[in-house]
Protein backbone atom coordinates (compact mmCIF):
# COMPACT_ATOMS: atom_id res chain seq x y z
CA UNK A 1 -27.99 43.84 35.83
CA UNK A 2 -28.35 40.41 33.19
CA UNK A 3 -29.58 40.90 29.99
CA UNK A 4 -31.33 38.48 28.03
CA UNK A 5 -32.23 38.66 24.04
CA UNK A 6 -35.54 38.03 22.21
CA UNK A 7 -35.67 35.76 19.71
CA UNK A 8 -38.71 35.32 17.44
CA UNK A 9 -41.59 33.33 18.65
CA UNK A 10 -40.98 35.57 21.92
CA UNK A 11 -38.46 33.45 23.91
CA UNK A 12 -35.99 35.04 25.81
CA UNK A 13 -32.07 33.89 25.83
CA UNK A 14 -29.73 35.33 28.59
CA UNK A 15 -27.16 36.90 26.50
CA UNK A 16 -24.58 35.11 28.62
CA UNK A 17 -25.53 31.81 27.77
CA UNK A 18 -25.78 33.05 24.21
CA UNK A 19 -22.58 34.10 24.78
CA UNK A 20 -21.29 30.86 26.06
CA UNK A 21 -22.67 28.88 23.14
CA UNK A 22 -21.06 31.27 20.01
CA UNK A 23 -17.51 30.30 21.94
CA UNK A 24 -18.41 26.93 22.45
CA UNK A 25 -19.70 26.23 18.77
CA UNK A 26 -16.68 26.37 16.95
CA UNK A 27 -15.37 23.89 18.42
CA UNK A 28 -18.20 21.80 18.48
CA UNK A 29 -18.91 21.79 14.47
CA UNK A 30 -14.96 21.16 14.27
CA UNK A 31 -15.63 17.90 15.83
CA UNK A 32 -13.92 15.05 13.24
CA UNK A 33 -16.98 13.25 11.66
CA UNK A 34 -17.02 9.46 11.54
CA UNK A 35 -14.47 7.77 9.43
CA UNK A 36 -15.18 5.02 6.94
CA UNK A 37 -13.23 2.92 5.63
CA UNK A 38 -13.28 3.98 1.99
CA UNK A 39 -12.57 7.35 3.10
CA UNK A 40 -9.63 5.78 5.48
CA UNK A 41 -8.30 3.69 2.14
CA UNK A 42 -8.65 7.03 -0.17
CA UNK A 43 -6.65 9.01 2.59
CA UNK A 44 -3.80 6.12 2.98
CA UNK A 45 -3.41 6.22 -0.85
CA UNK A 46 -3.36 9.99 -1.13
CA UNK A 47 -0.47 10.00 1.52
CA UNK A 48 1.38 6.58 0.90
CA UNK A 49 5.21 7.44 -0.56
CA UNK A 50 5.41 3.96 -2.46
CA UNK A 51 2.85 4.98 -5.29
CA UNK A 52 4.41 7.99 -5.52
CA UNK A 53 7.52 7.10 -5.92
CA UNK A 54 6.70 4.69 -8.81
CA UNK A 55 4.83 7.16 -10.74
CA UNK A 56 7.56 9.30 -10.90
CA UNK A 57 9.81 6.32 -11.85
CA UNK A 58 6.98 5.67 -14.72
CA UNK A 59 7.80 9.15 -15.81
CA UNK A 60 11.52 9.25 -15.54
CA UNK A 61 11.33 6.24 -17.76
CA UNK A 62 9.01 8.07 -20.52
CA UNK A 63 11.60 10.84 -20.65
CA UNK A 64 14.13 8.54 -21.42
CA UNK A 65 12.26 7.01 -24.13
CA UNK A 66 11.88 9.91 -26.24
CA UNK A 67 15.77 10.62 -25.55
CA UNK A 68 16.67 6.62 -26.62
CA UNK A 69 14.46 7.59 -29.72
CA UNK A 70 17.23 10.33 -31.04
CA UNK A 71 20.26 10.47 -32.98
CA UNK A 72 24.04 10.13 -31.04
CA UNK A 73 25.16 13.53 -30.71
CA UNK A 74 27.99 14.73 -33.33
CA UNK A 75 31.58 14.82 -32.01
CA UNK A 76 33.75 17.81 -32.78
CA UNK A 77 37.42 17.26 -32.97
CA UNK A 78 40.11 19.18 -32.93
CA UNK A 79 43.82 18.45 -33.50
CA UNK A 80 47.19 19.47 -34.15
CA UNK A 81 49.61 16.66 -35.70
CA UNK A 82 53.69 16.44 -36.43
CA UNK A 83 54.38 19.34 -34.20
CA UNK A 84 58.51 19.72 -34.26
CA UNK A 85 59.93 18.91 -31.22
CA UNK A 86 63.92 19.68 -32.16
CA UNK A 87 65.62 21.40 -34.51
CA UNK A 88 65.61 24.76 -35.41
CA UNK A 89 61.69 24.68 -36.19
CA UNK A 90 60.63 23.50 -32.46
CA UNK A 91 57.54 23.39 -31.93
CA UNK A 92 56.79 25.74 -34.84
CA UNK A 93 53.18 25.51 -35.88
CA UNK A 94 53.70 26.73 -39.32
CA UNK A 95 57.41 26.36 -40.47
CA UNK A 96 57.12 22.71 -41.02
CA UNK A 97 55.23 21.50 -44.04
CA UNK A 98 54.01 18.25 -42.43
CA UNK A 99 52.59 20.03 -39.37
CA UNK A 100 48.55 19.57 -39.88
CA UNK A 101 46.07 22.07 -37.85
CA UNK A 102 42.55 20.06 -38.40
CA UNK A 103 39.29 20.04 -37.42
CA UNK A 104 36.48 17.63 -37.40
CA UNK A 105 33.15 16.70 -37.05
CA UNK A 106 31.68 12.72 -36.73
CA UNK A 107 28.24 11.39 -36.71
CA UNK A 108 27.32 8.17 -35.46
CA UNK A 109 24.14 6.77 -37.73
CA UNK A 110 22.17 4.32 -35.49
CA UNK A 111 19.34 3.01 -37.90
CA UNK A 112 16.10 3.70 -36.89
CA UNK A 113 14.29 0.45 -35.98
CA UNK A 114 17.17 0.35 -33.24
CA UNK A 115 16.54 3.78 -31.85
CA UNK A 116 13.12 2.72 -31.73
CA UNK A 117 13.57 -0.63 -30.21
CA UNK A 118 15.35 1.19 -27.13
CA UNK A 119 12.80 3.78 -26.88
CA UNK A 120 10.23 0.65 -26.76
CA UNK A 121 12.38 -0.65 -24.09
CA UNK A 122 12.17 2.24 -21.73
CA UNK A 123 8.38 3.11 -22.57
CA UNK A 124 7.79 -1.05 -21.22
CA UNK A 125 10.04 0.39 -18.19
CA UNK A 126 7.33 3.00 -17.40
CA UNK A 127 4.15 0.82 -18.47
CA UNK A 128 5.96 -1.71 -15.76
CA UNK A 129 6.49 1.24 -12.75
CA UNK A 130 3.15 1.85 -13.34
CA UNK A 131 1.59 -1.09 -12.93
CA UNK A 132 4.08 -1.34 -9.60
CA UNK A 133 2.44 1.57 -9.06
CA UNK A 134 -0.99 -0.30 -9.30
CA UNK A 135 0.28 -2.93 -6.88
CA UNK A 136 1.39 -0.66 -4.25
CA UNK A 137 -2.16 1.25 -4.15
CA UNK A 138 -3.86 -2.11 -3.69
CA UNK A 139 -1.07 -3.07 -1.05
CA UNK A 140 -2.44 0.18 0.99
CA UNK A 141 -5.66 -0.49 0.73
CA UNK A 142 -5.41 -3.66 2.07
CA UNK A 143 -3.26 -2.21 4.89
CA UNK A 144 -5.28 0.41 6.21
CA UNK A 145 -8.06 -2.02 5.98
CA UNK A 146 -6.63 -4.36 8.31
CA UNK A 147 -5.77 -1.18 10.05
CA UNK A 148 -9.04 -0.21 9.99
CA UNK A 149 -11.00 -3.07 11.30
CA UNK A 150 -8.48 -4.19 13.98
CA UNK A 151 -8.58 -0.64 15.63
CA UNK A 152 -12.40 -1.53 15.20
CA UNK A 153 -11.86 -4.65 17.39
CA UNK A 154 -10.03 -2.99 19.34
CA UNK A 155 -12.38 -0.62 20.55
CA UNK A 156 -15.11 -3.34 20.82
CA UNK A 157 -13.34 -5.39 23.14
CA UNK A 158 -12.92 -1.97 25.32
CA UNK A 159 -15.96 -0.68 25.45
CA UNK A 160 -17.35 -4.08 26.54
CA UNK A 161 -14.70 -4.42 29.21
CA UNK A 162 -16.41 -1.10 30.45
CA UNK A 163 -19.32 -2.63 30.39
CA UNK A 164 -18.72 -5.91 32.37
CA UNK A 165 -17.08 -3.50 34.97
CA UNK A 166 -19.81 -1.78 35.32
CA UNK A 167 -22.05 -4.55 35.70
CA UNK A 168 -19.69 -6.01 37.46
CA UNK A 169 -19.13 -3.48 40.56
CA UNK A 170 -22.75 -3.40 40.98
CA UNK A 171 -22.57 -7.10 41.48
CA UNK A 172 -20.44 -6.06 44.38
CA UNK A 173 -22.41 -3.82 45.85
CA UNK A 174 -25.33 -6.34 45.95
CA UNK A 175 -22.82 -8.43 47.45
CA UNK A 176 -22.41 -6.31 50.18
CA UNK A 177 -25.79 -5.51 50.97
CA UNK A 178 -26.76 -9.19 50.53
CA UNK A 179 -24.05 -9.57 53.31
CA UNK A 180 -25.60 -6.82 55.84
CA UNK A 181 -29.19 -8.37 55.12
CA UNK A 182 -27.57 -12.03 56.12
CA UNK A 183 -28.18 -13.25 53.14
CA UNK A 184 -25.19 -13.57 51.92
CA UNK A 185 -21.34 -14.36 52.68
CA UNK A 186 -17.96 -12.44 52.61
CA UNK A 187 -16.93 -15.31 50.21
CA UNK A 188 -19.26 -13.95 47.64
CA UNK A 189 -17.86 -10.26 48.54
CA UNK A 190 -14.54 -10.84 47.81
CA UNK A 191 -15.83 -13.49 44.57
CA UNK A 192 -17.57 -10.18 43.48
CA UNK A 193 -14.67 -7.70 43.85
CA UNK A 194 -11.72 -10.19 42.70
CA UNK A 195 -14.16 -10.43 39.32
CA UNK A 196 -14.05 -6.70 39.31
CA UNK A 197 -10.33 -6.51 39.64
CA UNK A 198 -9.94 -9.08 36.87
CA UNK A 199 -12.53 -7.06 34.78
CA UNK A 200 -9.89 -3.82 35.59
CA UNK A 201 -6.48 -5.79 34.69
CA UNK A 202 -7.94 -6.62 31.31
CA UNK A 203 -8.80 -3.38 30.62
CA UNK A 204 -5.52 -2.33 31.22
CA UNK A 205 -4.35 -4.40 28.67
CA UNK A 206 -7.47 -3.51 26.13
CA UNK A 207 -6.91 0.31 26.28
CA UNK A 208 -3.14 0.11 25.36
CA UNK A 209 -4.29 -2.28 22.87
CA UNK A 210 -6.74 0.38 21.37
CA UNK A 211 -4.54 3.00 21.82
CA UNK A 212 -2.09 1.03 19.68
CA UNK A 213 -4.63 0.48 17.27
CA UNK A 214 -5.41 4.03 16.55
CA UNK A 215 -1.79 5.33 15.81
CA UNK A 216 -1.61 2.39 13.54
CA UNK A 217 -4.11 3.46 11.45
CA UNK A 218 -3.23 6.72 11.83
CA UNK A 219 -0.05 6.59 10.26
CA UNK A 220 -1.73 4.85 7.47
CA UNK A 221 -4.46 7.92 6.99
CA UNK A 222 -2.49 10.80 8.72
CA UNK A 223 -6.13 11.56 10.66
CA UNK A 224 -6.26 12.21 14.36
CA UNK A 225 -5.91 9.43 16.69
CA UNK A 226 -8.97 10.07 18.47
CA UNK A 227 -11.14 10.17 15.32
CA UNK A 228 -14.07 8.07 15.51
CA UNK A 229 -14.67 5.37 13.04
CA UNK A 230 -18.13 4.86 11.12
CA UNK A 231 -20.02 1.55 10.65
CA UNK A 232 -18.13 -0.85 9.66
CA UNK A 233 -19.09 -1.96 5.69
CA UNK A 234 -20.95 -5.13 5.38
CA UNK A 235 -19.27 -7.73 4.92
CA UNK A 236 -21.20 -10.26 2.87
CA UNK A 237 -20.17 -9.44 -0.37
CA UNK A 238 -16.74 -8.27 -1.73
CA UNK A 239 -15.47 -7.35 -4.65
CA UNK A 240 -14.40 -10.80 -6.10
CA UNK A 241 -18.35 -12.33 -5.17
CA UNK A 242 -19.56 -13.51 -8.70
CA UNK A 243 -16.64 -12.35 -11.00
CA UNK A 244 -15.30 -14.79 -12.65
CA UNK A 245 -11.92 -16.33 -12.73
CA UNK A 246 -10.60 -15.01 -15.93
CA UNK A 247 -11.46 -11.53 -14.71
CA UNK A 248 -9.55 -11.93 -11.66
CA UNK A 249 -6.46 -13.14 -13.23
CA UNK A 250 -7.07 -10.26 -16.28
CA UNK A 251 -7.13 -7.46 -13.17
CA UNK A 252 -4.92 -8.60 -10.57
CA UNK A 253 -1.78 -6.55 -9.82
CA UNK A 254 0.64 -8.62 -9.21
CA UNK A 255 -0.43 -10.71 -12.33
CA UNK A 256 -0.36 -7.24 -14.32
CA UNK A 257 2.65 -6.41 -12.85
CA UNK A 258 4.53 -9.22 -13.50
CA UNK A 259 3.29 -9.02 -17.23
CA UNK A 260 4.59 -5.78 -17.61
CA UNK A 261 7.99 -7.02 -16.43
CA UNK A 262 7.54 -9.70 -19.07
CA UNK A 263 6.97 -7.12 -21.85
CA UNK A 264 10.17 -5.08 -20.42
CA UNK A 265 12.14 -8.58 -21.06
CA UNK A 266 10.59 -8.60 -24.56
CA UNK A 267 11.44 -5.25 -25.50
CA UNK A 268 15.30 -6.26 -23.80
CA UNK A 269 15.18 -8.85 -26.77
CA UNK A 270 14.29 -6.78 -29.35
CA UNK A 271 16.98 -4.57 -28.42
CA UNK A 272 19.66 -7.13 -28.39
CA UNK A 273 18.82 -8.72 -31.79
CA UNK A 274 18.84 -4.85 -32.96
CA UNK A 275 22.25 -4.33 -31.34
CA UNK A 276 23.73 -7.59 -33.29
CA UNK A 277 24.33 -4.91 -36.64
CA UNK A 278 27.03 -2.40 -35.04
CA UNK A 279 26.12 1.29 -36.17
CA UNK A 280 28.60 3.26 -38.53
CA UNK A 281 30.08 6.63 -38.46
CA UNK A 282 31.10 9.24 -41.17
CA UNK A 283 34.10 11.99 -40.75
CA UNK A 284 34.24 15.12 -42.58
CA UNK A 285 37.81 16.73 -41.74
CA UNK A 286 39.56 19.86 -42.95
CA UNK A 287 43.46 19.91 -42.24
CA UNK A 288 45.26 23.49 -42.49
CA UNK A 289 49.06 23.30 -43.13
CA UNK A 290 51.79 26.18 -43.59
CA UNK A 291 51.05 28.76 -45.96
CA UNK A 292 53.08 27.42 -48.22
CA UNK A 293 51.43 24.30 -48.49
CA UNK A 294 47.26 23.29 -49.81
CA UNK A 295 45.05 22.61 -47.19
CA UNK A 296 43.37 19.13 -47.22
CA UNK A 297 40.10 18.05 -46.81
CA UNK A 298 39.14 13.99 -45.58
CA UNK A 299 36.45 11.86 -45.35
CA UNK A 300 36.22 8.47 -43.45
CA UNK A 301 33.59 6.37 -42.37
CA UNK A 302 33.93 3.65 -39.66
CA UNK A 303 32.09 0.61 -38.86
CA UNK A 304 32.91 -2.20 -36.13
CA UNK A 305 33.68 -5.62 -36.94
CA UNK A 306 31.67 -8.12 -34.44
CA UNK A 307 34.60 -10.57 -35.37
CA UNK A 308 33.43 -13.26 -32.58
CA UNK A 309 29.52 -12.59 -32.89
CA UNK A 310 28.41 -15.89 -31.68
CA UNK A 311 30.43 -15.29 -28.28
CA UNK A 312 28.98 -12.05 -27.89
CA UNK A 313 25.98 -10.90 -29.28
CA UNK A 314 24.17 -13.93 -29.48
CA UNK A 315 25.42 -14.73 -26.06
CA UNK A 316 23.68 -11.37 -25.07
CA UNK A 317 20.46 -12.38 -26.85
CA UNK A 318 20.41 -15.56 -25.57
CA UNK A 319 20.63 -14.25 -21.97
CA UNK A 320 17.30 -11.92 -22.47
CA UNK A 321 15.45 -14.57 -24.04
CA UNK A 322 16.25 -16.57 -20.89
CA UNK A 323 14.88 -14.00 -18.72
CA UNK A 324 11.99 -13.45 -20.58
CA UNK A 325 10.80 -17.29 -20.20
CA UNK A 326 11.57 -17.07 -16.66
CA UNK A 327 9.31 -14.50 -16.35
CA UNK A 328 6.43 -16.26 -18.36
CA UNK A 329 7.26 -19.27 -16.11
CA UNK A 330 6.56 -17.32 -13.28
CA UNK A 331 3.49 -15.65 -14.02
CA UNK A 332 2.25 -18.82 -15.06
CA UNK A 333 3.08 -19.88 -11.58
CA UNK A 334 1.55 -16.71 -9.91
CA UNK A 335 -1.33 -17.08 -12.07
CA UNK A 336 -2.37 -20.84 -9.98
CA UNK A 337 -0.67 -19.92 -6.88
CA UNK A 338 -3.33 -16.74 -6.62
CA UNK A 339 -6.61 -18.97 -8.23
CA UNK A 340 -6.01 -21.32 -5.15
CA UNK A 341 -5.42 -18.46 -2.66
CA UNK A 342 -8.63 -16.80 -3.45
CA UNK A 343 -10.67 -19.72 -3.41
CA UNK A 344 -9.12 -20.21 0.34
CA UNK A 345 -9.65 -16.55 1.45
CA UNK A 346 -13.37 -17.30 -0.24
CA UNK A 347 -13.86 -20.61 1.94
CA UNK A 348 -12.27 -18.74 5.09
CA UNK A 349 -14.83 -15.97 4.58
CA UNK A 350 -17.75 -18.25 3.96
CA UNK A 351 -16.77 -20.11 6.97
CA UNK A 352 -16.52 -16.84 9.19
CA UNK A 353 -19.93 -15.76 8.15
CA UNK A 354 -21.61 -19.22 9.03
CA UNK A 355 -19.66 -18.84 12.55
CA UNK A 356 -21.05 -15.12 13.26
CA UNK A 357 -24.07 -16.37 12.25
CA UNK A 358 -24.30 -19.51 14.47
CA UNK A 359 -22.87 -17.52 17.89
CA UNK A 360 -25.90 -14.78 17.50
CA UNK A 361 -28.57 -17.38 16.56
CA UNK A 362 -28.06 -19.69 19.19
CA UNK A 363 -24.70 -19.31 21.25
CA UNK A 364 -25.80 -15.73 22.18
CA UNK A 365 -28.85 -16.63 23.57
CA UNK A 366 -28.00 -19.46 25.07
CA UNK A 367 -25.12 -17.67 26.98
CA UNK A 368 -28.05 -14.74 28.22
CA UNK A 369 -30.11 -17.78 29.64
CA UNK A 370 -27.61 -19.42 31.53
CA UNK A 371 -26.74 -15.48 33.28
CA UNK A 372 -30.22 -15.02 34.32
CA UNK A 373 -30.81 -18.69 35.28
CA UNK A 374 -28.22 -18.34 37.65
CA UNK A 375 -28.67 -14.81 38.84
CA UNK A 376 -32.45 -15.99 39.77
CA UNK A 377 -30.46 -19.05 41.66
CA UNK A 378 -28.65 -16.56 43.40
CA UNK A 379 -31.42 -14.28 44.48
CA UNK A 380 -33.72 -17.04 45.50
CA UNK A 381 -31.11 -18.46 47.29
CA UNK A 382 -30.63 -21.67 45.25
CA UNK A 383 -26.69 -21.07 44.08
CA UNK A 384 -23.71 -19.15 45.07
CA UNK A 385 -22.32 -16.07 43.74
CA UNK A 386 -20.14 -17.94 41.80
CA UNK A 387 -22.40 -19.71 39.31
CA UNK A 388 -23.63 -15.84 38.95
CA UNK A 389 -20.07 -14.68 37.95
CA UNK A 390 -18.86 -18.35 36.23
CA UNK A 391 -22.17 -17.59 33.65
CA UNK A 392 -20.76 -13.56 33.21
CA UNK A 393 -17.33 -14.94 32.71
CA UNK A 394 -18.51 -17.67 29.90
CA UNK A 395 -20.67 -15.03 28.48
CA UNK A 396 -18.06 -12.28 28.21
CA UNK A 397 -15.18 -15.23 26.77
CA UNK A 398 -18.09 -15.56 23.90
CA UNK A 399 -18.81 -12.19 23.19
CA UNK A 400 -14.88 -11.78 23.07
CA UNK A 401 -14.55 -14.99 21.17
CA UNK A 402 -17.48 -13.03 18.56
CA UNK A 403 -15.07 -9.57 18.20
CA UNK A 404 -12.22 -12.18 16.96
CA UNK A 405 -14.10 -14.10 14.57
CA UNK A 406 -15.26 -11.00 12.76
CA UNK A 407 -11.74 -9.32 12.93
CA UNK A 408 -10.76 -12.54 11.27
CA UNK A 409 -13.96 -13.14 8.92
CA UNK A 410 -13.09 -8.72 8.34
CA UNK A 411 -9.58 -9.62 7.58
CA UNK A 412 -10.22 -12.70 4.97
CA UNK A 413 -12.93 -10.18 3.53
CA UNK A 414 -10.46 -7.21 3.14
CA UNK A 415 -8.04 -9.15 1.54
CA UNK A 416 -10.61 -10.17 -0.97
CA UNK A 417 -12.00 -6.70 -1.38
CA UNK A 418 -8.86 -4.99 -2.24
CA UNK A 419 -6.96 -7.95 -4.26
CA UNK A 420 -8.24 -6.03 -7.82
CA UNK A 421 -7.70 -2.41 -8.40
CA UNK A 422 -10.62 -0.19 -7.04
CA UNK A 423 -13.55 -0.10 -9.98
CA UNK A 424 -12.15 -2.58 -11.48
CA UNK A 425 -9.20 -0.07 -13.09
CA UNK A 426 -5.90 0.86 -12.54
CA UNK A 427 -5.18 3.31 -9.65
């Protein structure tokens, strides 16, 4: 006995088949949906360690500021002076009138504009890990993007290696029949089956490739390697199209980063010229003696002597004002070396564009012609197999030659895309 349901509108569903599809749709709405690359560069900097890892530097150094900002702790001594050590008052504590029980209690006085230059110093420490925090977000967005679009190519250059062999084995079956109809030869046979075995050696090579591909990005996203990608973004504009080049050197990571490092050497000089006065210290101590004998009370204050200052301090101050101009000399530096990279990525990706352009406008078509100008040879009689399969071969080296002129043209545009911080602001 079967039984079916009714659903409304009066149609009639074997339960087993509704059956089948409950189990089966799970699975089926679980499928991974399509990834894109700004959802593959959100992922990568969600999971990426180096970001991390300088935020929490960022906030180590804040903590330490606030601690740099405080007082020295006070010192607590205790001590027990002129202590017998013969006679018939050995070590006697209270027989001897010059034997001293005392306790203590220093401070250390740092004056505040020091304090506060070496809480400045680590608060540029943390303004600096985060803007090498900054840098290392933009570093993994351009990584997974490379990621992204080379597992892309990847997969092109597959799936049209599946579809050459396709079109290629039924080239050898019309071979073959031309053969039993005497219309053709078993030199065109074995042309026809040697293309199919090249066809099969490349894809060899073209799956590990793609397989390759899609760990690579995985790692970057932490996705499943058989997730499907979406459309690819298109890539005629970027983030750097129209922006001028003050904005570019205002935004740019490395540029911000190395500024920060600047302002760390700054606040390094302010701390140095601070550390040229030597802090003092005050003493309060009370001294018990025998009971026989007053107790005493002391005071003392204590200051250092920076007796060969110009050998010293000033030799420390001199040292971070060096390192702060090498640091504006190299951001200077940085600044030209990346105005002259960007205009080369921007010519590169200019050029790539033209050269997609040019192979679908007229390379393309040309390369369809010359396939079915010879394949009409070929069935009328006029040419051999092999102009047939010399036209598929040219045709499938340009279509090829197209997948690695937009992985490159991709490439120059991802490196544009991601060189400022996403919106324009700090990650």
């Amino acid at each position: 006995m079967s039984w079916s349901i009714r659903l409304q509108g009066g149609f009639a569903v074997p339960a087993s088949a509704l059956a089948l599809f409950l189990v089966a749709w799970p699975a089926w709405s679980a499928s991974p949906s399509p990834l894109t690359l700004a959802e593959a560069q959100q992922r990568a900097t969600a999971r990426a360690a180096a970001p991390a890892a300088a935020g929490q530097r960022a906030q180590a150094a804040r903590e330490m500021a606030v601690a740099a900002a405080q007082r020295p702790d006070p010192v607590l001594g205790l001590a027990l002076n002129n202590v017998p050590a013969d006679g018939p008052d050995r070590f006697s504590t209270t027989r001897d009138f010059m034997t001293v029980r005392s306790v203590s209690l220093m401070q250390t006085f740092t004056r505040e504009d020091k304090r506060q230059a070496r809480a400045d110093r680590y608060l540029r420490d943390a303004q600096a890990e985060q803007a090498e925090r900054t840098l290392r977000v933009a570093d993994v967005r351009r990584e997974v993007s490379l990621a992204w679009f080379e597992r892309r190519a990847a997969e092109q250059r597959l799936v049209l290696l599946q579809d050459q062999r396709a079109e290629a084995t039924l080239q050898v079956d019309a071979a073959m029949a031309a053969q039993r109809g005497r219309r053709g030869s078993t030199t065109d046979v074995l042309a026809a089956r040697d293309a199919v075995a090249q066809i099969e050696q490349a894809l060899l090579a073209a799956e590990a490739a793609a397989t390759a591909k899609r760990r690579d990005l995985s790692r970057w996203t932490g996705d499943p390697v058989d997730q499907p990608l979406a459309d690819a973004p298109p890539l005629d504009r970027h983030a750097l199209v129209d922006r001028p080049p003050a904005t570019l050197l205002a935004l740019h990571p490395g540029l911000a980063q190395l500024a920060a490092r600047e302002a760390v050497a700054d606040s390094a000089v302010a701390v140095a010229r601070a550390e040229r006065e030597p802090d003092w210290s005050a003493e309060l101590m009370f001294s018990q003696r025998g009971s026989r004998y007053s107790n005493m009370v002391s005071i003392g204050v204590s200051l250092p002597l920076p007796w060969d200052r110009p050998q010293r301090q000033d030799r420390e101050l001199a040292a971070r004002l060096a390192q702060s101009e090498a640091l504006r000399a190299e951001r200077t530096e940085l600044e030209r070396e990346i105005v002259a990279l960007v205009d080369g990525w921007a010519d590169r990706w200019r050029a790539g564009l033209q050269q997609l352009a040019l192979i679908d406008r007229e390379r393309e078509p040309l390369a369809r012609q010359r396939v079915e100008t010879a394949l009409a040879a070929y069935r009328g009689g006029a040419a051999p197999l092999g102009t047939v399969l010399d036209a598929r071969r040219a045709a499938l080296a340009l279509r090829m030659e197209r997948i690695d002129v937009e992985l490159d043209t991709a490439r120059t545009w991802a490196r544009l895309d991601t060189l400022l911080p996403a919106s324009g602001a700090a990650q």
